[in-house]
N, C-alpha and C. Protein backbone atom coordinates (compact mmCIF):
# COMPACT_ATOMS: atom_id res chain seq x y z
N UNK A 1 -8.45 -42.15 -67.29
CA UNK A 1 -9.36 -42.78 -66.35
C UNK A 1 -9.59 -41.83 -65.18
N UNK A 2 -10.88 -41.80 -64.86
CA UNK A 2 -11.55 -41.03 -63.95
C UNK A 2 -10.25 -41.16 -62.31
N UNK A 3 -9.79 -40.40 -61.82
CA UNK A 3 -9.08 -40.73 -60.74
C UNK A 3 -10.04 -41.46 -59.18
N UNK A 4 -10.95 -40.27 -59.38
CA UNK A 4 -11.72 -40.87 -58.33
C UNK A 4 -12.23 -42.41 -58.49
N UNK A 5 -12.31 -42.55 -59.68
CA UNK A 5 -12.90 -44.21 -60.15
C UNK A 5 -11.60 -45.15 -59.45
N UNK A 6 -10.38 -44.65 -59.67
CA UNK A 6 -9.24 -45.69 -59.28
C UNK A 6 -9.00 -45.53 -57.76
N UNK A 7 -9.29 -44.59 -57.41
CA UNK A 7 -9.26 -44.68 -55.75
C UNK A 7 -10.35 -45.56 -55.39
N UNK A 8 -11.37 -45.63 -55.84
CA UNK A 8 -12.77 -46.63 -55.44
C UNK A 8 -12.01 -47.51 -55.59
N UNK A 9 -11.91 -48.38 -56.65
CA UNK A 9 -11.58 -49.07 -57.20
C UNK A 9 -10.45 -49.79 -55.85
N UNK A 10 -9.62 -49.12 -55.95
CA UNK A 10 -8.34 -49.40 -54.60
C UNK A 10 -9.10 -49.57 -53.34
N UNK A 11 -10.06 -49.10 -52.92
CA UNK A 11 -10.43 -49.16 -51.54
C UNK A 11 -11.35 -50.43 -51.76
N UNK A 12 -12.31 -50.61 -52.53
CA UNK A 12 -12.75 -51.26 -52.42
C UNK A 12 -11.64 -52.93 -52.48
N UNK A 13 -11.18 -52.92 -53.19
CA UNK A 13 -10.38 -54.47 -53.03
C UNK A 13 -9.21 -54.13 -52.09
N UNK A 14 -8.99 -53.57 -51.49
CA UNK A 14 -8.58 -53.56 -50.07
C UNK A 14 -9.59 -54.00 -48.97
N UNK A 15 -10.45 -54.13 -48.70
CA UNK A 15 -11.77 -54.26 -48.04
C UNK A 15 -11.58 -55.68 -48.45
N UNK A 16 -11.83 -56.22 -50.04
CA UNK A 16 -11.61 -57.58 -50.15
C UNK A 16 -10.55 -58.06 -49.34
N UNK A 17 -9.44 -57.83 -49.57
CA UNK A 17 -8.05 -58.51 -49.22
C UNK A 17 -8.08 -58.61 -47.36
N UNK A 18 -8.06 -57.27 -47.02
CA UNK A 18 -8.32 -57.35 -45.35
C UNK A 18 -9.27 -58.72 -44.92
N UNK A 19 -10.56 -58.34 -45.76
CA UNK A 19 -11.50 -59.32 -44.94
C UNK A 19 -10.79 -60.88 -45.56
N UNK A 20 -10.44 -61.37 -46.43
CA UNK A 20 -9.97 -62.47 -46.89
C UNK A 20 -8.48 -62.94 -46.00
N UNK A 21 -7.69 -61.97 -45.81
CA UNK A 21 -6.42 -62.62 -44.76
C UNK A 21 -7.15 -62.59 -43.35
N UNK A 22 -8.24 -61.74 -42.87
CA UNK A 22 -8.55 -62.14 -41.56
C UNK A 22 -8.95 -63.92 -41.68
N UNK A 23 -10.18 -63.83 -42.34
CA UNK A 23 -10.68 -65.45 -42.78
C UNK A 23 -9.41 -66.53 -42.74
N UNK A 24 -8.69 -65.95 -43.38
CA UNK A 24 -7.74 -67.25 -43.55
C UNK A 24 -6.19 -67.20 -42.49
N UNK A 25 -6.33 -65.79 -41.63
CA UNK A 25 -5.80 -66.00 -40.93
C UNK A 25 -5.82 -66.60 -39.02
N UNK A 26 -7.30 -66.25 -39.42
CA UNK A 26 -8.41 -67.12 -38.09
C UNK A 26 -8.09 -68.37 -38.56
N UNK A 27 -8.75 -69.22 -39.63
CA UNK A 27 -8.27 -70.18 -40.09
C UNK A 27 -7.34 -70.96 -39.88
N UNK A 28 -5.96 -70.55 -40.25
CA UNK A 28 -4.51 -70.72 -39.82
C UNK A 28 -4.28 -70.84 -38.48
N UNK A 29 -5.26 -70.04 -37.54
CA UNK A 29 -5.09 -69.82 -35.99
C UNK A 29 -5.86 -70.98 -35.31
N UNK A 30 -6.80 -71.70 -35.72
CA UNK A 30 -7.93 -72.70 -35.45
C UNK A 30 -6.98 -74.02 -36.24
N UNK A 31 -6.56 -74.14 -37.23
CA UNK A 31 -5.82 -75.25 -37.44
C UNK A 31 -4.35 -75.64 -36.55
N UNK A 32 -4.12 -74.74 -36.33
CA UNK A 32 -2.97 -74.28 -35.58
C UNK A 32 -3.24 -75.22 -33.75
N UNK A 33 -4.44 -74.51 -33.88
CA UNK A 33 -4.85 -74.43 -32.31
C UNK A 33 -5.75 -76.05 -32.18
N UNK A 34 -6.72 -76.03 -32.63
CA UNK A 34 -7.57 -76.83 -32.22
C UNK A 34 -8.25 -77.83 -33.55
N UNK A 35 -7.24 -77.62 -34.59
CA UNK A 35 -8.04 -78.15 -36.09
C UNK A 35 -7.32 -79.56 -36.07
N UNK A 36 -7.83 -80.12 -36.82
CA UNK A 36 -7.26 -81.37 -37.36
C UNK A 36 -7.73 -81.88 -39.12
N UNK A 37 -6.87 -82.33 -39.42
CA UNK A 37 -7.12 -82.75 -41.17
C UNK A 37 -8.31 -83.82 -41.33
N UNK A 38 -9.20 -83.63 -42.55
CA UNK A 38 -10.20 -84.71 -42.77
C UNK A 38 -9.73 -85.65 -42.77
N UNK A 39 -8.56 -86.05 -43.32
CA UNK A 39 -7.90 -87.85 -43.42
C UNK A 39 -8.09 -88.47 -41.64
N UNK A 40 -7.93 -87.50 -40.54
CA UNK A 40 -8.12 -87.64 -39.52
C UNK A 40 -9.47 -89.05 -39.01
N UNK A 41 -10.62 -88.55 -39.78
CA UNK A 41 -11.42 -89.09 -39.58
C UNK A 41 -11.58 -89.96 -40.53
N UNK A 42 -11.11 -90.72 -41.77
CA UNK A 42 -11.36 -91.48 -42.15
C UNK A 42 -10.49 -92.69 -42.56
N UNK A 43 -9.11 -92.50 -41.25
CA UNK A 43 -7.67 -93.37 -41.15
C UNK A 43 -8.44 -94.40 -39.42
N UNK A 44 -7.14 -95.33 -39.45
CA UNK A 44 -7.75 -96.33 -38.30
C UNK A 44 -7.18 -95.48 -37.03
N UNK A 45 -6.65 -95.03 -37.03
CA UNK A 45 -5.62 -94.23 -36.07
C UNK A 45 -5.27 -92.49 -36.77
N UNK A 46 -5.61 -91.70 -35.43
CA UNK A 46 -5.15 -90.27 -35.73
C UNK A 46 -3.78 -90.08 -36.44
N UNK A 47 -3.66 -89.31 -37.50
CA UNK A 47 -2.65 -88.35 -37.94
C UNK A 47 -1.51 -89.56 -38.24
N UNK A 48 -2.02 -90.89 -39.29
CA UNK A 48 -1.80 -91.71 -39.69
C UNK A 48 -1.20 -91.10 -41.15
N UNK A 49 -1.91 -90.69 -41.95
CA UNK A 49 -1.80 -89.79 -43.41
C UNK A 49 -0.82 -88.74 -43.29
N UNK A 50 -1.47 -87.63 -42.27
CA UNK A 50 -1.24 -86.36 -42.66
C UNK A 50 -0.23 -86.55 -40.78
N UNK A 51 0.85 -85.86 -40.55
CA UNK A 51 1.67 -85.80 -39.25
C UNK A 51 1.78 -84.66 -38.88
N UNK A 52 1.22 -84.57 -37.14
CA UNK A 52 0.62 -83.68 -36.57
C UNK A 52 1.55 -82.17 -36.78
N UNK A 53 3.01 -82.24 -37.50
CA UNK A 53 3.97 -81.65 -37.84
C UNK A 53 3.89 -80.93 -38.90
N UNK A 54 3.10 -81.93 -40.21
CA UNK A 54 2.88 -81.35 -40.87
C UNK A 54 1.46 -80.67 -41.15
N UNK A 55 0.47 -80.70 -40.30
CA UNK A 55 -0.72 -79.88 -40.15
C UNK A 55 -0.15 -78.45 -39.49
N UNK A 56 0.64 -78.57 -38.61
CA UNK A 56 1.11 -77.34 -37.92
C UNK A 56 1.75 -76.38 -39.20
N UNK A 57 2.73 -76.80 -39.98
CA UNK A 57 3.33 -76.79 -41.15
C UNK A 57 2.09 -75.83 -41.82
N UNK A 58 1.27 -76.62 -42.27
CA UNK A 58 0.13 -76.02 -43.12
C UNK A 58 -0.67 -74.96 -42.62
N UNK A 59 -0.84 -74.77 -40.98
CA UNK A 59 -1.55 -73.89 -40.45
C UNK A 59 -0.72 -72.60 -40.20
N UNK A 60 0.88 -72.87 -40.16
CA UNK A 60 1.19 -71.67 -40.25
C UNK A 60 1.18 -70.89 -41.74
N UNK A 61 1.25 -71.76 -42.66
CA UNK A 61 1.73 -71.17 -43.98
C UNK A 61 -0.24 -70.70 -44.21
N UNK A 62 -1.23 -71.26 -43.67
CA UNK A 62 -2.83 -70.06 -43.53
C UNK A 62 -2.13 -68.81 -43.18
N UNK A 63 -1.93 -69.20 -41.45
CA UNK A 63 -1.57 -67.86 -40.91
C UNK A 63 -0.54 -66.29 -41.77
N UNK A 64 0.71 -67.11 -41.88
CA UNK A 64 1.32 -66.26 -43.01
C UNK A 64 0.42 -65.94 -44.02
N UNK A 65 -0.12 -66.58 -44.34
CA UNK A 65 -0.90 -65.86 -46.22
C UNK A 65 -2.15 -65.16 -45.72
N UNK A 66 -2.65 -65.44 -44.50
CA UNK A 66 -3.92 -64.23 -43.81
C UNK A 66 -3.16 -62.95 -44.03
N UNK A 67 -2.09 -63.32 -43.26
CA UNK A 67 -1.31 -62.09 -42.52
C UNK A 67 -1.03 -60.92 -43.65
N UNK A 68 -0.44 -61.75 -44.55
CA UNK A 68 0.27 -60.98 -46.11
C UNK A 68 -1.36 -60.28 -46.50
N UNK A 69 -2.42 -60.95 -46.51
CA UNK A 69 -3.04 -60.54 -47.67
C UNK A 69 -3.79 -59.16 -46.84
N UNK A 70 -3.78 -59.59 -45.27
CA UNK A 70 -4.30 -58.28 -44.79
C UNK A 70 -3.45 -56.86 -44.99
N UNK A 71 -2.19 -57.28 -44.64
CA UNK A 71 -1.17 -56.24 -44.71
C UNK A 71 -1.09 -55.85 -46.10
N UNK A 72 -1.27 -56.01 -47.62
CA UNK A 72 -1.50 -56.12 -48.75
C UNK A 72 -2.87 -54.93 -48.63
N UNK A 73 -3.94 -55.41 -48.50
CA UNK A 73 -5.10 -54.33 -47.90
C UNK A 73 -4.57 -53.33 -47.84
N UNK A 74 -4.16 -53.14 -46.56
CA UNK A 74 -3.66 -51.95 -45.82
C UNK A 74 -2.98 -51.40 -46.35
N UNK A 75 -1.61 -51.79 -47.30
CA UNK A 75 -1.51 -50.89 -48.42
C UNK A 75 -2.09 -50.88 -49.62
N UNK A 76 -2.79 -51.35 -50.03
CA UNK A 76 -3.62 -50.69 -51.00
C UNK A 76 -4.75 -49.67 -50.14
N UNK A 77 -5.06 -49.67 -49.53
CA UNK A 77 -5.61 -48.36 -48.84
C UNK A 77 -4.86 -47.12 -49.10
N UNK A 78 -3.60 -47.64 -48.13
CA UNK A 78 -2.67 -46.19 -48.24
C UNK A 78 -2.47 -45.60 -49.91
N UNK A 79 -2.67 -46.58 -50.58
CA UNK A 79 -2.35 -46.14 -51.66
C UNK A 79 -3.45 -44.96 -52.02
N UNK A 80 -4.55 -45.86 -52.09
CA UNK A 80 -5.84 -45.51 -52.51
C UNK A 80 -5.94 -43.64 -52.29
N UNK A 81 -5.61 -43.94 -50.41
CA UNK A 81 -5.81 -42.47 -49.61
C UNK A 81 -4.46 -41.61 -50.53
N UNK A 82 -3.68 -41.76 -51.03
CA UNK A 82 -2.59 -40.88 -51.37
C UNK A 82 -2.96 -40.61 -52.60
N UNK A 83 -4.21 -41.31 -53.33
CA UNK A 83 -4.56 -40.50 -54.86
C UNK A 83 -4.85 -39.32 -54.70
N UNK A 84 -3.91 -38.24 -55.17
CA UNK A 84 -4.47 -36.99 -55.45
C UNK A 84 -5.53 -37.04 -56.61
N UNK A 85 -7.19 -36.02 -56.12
CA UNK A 85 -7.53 -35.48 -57.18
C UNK A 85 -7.24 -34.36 -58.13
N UNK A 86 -7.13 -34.27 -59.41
CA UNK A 86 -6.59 -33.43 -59.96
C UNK A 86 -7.82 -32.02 -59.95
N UNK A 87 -7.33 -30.86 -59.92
CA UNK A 87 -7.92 -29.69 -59.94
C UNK A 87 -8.28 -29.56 -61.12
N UNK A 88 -9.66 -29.87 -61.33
CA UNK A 88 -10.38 -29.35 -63.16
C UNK A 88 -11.22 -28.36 -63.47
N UNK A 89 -11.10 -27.11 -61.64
CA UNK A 89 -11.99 -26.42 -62.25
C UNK A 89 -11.91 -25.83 -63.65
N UNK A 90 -12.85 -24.48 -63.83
CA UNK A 90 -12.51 -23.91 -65.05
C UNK A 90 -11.40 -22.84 -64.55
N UNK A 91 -10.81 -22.88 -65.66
CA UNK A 91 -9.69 -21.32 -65.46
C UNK A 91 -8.31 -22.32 -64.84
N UNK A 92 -8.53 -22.98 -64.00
CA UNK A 92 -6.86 -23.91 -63.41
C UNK A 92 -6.44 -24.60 -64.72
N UNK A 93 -4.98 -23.94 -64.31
CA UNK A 93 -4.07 -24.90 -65.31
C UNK A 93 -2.93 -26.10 -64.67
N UNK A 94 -3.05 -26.84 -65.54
CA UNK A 94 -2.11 -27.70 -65.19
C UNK A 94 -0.83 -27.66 -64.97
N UNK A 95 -0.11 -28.51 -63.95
CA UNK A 95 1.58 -28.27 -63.59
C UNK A 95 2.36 -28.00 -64.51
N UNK A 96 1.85 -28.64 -65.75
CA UNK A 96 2.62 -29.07 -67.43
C UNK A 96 2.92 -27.49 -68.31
N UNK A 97 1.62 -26.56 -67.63
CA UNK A 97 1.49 -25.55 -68.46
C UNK A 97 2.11 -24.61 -67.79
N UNK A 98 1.97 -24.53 -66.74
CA UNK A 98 2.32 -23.44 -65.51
C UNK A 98 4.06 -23.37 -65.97
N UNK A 99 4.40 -22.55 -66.06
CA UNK A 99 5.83 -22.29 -66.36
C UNK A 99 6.53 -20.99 -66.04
């Protein structure tokens, strides 16, 4: 497989993952902060269903899984950046042959 294809390949779903733990780690930060659960609005009384303990509960475990999936990114980047391309001009030989 083409190397340069697998470095794309790596950067690009790093780009996914970053932008997907920011989303869900804003997320996590807004439930956290200022969110509340749908059962909210359709109980006779607030945080009747769901307890304001366990929304906090749930907004950290967003936050954590933002967090992971950005940091996840970021190494698959590093990865990505550490693919060596291999030397194909004509006339170079490989490490295998070189002796």
């Amino acid at each position: 497989m083409n190397v340069n294809l697998v470095s794309y390949n790596l950067k690009v779903s790093s780009v996914v993952f970053k932008v997907w733990g920011a989303v869900a780690a804003l997320k996590g930060i807004y439930d956290m902060v200022a969110g509340e659960p749908e059962a909210n609005m359709f109980s006779a009384e607030k945080w009747q269903f769901v307890t304001y303990e366990q929304w906090l509960r749930w907004g950290g475990f967003e936050l954590t899984y933002g967090l992971f999936c950005a940091a996840f990114g970021y190494f698959l980047y590093a990865v990505a950046s550490s693919v060596k391309t291999p030397d194909i001009s004509p006339g170079a030989k490989s490490e295998a042959v070189k002796s």
